[in-house]
PDB file of N, CA and C in Angstrom:
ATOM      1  N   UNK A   1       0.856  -1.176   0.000  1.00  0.00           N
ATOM      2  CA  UNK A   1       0.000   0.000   0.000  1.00  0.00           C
ATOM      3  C   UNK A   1       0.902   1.240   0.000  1.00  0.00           C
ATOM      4  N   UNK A   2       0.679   2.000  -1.117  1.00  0.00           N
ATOM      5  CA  UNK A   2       1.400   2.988  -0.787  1.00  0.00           C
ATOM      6  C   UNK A   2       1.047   4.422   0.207  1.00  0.00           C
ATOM      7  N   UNK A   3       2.033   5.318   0.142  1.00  0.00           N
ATOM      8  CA  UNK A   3       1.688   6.123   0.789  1.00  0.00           C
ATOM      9  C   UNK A   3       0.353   6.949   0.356  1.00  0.00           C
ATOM     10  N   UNK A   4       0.031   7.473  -0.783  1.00  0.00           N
ATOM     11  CA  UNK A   4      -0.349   8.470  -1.221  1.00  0.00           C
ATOM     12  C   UNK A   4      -2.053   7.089  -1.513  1.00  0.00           C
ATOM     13  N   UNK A   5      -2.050   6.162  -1.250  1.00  0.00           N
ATOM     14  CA  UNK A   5      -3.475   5.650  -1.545  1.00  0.00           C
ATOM     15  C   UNK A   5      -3.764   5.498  -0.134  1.00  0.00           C
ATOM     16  N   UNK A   6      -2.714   5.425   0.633  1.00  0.00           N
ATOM     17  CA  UNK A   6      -3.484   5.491   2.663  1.00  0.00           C
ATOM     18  C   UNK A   6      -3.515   6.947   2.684  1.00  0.00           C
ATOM     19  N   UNK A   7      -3.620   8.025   2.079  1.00  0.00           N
ATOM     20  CA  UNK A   7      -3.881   9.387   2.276  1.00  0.00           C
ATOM     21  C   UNK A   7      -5.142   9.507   1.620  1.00  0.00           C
ATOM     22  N   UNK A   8      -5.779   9.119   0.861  1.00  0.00           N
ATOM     23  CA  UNK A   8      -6.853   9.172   0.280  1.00  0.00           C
ATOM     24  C   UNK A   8      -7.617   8.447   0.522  1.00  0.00           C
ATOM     25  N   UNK A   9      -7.727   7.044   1.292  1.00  0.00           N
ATOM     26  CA  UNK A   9      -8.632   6.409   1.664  1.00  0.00           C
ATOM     27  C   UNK A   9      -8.611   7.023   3.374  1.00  0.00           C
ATOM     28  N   UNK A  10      -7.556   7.960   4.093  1.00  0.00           N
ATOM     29  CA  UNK A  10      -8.201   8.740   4.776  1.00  0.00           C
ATOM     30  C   UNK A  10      -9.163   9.737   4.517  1.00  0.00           C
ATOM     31  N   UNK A  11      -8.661  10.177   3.691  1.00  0.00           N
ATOM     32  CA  UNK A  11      -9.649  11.347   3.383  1.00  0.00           C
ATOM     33  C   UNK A  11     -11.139  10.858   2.940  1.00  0.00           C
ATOM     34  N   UNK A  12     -11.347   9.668   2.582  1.00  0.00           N
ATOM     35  CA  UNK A  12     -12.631   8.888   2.402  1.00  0.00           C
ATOM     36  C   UNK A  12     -13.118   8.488   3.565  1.00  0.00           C
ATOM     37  N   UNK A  13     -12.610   8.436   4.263  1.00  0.00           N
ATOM     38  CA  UNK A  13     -13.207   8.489   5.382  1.00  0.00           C
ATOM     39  C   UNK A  13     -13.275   9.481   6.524  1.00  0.00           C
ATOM     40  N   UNK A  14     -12.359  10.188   6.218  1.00  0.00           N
ATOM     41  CA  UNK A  14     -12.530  11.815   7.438  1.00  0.00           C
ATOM     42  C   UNK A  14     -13.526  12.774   6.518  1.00  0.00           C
ATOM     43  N   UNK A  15     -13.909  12.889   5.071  1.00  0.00           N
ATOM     44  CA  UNK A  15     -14.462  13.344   4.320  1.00  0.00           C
ATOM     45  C   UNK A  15     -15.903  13.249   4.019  1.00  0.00           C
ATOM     46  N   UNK A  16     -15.495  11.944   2.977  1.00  0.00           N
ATOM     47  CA  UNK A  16     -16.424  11.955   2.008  1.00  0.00           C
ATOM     48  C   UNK A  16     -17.537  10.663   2.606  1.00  0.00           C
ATOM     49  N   UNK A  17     -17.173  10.049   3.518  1.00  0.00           N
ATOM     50  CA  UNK A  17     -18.501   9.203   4.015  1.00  0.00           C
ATOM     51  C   UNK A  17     -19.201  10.220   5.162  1.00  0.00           C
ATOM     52  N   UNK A  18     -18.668  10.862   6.271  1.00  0.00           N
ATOM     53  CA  UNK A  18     -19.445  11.732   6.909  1.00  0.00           C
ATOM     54  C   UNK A  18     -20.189  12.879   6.047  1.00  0.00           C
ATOM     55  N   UNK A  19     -19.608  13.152   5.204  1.00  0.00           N
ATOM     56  CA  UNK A  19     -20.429  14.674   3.807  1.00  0.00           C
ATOM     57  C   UNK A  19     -21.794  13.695   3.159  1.00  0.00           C
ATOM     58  N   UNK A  20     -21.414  12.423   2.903  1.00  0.00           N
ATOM     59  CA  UNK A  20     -22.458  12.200   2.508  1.00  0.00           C
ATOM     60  C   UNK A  20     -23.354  11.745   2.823  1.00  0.00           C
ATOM     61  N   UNK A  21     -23.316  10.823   4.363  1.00  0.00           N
ATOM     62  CA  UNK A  21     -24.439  10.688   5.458  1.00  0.00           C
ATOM     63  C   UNK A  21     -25.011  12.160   5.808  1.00  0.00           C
ATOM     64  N   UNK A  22     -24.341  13.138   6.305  1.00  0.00           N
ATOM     65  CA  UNK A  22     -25.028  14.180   6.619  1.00  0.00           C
ATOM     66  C   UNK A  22     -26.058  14.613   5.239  1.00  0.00           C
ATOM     67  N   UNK A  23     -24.821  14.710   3.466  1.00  0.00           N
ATOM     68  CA  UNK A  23     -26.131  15.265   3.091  1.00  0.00           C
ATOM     69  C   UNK A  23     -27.669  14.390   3.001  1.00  0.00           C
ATOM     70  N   UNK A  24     -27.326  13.199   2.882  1.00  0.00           N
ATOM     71  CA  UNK A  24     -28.899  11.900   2.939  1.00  0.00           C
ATOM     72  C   UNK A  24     -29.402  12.348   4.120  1.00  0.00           C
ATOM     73  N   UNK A  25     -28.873  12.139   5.425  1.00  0.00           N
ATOM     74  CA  UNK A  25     -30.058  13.005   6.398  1.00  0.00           C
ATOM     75  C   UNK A  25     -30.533  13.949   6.322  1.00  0.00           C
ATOM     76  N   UNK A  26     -30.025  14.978   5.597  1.00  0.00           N
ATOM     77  CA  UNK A  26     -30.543  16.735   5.714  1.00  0.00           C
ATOM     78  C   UNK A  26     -31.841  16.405   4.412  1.00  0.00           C
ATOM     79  N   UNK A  27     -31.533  15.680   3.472  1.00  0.00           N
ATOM     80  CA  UNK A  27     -32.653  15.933   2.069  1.00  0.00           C
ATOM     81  C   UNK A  27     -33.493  14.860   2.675  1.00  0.00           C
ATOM     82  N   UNK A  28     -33.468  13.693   3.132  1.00  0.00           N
ATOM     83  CA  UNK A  28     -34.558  12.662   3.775  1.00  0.00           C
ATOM     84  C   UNK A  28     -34.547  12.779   4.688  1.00  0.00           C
ATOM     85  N   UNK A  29     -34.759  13.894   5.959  1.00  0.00           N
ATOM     86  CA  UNK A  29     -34.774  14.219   7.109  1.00  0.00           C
ATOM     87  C   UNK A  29     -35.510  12.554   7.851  1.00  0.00           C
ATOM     88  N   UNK A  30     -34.014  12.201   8.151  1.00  0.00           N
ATOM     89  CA  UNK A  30     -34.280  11.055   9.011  1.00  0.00           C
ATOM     90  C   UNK A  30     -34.843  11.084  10.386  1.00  0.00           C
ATOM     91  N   UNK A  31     -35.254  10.400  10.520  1.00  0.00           N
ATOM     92  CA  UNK A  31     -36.330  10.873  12.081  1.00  0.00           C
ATOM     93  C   UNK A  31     -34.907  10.169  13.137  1.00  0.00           C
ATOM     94  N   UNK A  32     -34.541   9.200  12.931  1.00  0.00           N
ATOM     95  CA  UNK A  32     -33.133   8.318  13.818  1.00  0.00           C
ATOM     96  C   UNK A  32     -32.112   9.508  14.368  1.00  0.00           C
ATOM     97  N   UNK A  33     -32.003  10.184  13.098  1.00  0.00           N
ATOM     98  CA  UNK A  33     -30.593  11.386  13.203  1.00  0.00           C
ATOM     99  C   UNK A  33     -31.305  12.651  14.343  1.00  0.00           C
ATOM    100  N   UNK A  34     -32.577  13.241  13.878  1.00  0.00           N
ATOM    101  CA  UNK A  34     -33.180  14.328  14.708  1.00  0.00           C
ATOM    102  C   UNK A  34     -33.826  14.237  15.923  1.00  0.00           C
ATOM    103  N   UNK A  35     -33.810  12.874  16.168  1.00  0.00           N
ATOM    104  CA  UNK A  35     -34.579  12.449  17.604  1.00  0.00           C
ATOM    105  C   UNK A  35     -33.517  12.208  18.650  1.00  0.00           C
ATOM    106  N   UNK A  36     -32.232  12.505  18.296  1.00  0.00           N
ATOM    107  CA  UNK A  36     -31.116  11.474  19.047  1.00  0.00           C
ATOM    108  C   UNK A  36     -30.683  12.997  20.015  1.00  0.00           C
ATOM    109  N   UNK A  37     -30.501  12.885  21.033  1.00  0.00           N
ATOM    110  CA  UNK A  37     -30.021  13.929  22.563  1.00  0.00           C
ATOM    111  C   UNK A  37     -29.257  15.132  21.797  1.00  0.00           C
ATOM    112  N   UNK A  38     -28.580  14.434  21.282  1.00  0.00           N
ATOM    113  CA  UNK A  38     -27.160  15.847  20.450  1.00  0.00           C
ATOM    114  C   UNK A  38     -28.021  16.683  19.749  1.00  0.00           C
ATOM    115  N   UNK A  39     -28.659  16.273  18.943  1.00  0.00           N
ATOM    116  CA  UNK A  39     -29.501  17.032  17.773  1.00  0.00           C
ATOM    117  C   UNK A  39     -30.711  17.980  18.624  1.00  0.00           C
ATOM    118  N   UNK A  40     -31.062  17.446  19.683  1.00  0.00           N
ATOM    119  CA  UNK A  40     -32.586  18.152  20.463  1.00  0.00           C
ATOM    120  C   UNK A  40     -31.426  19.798  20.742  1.00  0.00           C
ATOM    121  N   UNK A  41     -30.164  19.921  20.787  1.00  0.00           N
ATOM    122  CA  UNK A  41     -30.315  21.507  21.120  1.00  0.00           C
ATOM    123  C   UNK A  41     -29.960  22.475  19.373  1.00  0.00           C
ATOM    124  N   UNK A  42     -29.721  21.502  18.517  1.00  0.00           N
ATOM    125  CA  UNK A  42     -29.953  22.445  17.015  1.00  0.00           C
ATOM    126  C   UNK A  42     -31.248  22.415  16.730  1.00  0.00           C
ATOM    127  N   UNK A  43     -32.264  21.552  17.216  1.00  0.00           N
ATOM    128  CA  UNK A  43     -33.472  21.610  16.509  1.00  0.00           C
ATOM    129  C   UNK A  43     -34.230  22.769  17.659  1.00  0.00           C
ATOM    130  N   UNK A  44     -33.472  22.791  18.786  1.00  0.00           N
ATOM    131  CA  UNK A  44     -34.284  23.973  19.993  1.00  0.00           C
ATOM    132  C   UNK A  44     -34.034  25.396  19.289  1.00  0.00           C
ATOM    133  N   UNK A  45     -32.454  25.647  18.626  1.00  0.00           N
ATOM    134  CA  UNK A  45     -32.142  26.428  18.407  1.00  0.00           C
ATOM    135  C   UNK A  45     -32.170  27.013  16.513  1.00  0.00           C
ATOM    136  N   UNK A  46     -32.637  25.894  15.834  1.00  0.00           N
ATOM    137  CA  UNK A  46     -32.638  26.243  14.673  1.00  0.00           C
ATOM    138  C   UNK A  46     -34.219  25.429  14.075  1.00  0.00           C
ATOM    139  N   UNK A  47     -34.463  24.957  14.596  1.00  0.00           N
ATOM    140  CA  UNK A  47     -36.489  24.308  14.258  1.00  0.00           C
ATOM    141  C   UNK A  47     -35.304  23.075  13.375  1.00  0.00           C
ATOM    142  N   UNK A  48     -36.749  22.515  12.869  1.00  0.00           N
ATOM    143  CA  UNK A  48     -36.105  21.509  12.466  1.00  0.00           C
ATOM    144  C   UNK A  48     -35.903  21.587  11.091  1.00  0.00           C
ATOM    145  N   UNK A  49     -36.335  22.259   9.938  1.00  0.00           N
ATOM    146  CA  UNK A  49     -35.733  23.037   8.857  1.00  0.00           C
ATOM    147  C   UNK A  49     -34.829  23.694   8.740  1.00  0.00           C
ATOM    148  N   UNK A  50     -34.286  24.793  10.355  1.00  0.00           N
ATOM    149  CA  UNK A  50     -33.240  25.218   9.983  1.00  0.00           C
ATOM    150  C   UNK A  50     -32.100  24.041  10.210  1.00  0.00           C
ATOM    151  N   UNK A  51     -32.306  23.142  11.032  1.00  0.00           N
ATOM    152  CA  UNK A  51     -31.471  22.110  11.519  1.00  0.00           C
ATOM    153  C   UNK A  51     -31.007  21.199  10.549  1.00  0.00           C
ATOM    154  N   UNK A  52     -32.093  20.739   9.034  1.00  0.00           N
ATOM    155  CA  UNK A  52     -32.004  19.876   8.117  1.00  0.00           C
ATOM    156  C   UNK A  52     -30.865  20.912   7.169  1.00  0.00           C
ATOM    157  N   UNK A  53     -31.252  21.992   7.062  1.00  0.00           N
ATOM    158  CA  UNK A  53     -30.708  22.907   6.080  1.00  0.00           C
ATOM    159  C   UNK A  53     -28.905  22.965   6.392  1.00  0.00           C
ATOM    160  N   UNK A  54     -28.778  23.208   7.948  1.00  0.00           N
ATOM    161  CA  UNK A  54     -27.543  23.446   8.591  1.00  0.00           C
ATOM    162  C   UNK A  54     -26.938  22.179   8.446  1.00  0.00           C
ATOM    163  N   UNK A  55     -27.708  20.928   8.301  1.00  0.00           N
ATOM    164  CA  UNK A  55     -26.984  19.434   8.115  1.00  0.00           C
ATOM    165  C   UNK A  55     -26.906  19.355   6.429  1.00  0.00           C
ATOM    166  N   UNK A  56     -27.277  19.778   5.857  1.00  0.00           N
ATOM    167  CA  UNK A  56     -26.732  20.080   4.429  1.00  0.00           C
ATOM    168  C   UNK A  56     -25.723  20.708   4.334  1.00  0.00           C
ATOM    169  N   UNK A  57     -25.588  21.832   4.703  1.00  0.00           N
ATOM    170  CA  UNK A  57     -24.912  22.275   4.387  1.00  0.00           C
ATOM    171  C   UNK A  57     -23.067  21.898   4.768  1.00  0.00           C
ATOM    172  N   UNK A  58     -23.368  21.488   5.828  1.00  0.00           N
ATOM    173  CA  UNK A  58     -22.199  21.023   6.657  1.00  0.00           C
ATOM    174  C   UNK A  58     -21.904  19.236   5.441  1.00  0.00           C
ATOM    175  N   UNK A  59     -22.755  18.815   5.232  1.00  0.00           N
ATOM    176  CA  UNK A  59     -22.538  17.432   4.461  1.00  0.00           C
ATOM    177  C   UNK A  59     -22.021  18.546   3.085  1.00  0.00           C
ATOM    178  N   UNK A  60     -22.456  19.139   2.511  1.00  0.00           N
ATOM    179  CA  UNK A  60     -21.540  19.820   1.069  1.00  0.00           C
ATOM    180  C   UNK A  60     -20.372  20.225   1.383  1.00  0.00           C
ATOM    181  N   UNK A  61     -19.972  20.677   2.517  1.00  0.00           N
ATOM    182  CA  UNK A  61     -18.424  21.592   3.140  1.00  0.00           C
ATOM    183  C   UNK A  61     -17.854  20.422   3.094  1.00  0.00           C
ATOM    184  N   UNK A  62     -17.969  19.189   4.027  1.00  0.00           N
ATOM    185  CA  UNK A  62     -17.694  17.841   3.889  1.00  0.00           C
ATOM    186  C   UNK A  62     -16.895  17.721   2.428  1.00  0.00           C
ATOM    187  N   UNK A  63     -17.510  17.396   1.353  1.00  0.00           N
ATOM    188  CA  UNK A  63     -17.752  16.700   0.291  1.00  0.00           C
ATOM    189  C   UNK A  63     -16.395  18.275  -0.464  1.00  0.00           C
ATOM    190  N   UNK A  64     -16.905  19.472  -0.001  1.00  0.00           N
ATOM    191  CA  UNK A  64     -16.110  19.909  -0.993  1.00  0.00           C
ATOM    192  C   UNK A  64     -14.180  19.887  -0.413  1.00  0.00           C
ATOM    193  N   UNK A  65     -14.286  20.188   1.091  1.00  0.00           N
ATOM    194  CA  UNK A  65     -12.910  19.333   1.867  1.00  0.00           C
ATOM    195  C   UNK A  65     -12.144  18.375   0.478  1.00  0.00           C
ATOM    196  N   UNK A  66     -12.872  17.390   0.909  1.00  0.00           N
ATOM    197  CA  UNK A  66     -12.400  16.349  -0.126  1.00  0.00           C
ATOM    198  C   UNK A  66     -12.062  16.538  -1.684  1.00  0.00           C
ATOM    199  N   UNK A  67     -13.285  17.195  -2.233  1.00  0.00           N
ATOM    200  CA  UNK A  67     -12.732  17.877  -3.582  1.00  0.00           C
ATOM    201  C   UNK A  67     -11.634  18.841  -3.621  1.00  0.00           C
ATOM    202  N   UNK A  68     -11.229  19.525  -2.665  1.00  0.00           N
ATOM    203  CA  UNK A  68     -10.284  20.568  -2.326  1.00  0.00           C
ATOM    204  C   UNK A  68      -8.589  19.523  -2.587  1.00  0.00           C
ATOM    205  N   UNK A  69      -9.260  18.541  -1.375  1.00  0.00           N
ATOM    206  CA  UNK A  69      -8.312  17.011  -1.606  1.00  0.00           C
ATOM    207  C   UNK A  69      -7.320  17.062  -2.886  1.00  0.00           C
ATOM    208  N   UNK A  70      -8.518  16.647  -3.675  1.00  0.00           N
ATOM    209  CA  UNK A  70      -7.921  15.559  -4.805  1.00  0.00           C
ATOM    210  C   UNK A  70      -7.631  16.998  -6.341  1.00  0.00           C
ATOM    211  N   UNK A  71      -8.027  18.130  -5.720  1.00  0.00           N
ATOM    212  CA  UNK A  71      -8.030  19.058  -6.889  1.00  0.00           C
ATOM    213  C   UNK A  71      -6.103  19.783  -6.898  1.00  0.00           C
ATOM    214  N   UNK A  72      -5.974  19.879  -5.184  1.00  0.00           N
ATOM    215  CA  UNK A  72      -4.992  20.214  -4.752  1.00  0.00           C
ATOM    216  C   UNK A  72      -4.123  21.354  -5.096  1.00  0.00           C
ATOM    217  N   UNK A  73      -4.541  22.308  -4.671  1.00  0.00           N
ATOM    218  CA  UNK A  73      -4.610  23.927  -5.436  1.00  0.00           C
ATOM    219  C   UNK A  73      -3.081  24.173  -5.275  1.00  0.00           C
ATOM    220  N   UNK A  74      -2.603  23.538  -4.093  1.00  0.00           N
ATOM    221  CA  UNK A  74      -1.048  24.392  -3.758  1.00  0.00           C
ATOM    222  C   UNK A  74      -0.022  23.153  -4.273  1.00  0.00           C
ATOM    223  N   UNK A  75      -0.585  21.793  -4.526  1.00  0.00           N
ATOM    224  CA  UNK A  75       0.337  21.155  -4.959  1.00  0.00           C
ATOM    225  C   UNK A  75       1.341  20.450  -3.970  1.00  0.00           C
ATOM    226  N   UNK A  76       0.630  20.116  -2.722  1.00  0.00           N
ATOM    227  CA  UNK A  76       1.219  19.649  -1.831  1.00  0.00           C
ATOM    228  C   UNK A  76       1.539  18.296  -2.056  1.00  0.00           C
ATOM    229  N   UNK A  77       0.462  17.160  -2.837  1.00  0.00           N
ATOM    230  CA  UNK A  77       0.776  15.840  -2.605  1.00  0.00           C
ATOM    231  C   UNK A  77       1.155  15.688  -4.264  1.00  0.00           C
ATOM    232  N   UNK A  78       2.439  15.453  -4.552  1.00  0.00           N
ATOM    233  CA  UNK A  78       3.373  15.325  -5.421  1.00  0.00           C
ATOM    234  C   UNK A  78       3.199  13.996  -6.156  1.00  0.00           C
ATOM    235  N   UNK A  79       3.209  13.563  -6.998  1.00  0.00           N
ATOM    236  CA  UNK A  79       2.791  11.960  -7.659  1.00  0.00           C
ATOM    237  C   UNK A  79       4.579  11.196  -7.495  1.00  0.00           C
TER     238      UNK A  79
END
């Protein structure tokens, strides 16, 4: 295994599986995800639309992290 494929299957997993559970909960507002103790003080403080919306959005930041990843603007991970 090299180095540079255990850097990217981190990032698949510090990334792009949490970006994309959050965005499936925020568009199919799962009842499992919004009923659970953690979530009762965003839904006190944001209803539960603003709470689905704020879990979108946080699942796209997610997802773009990762695109940031593999686009690699400064040229840090070298082939």
């Amino acid at each position: 295994m090299t180095a540079r494929l255990l850097i990217e299957l981190s990032v698949v997993g510090m990334f792009v599986l949490p970006g994309l559970l959050a965005l499936w909960v925020g568009i199919a507002d799962r009842e499992w995800f919004f009923s659970s103790p953690q979530a009762q003080i965003w839904l006190r403080a944001l209803g539960r639309k603003g709470s689905r919306i704020a879990t979108i959005i946080i699942g796209l930041l997610l997802l773009a992290c990762s695109l940031l990843f593999y686009i690699d603007p400064l040229h840090v991970m070298k082939s």
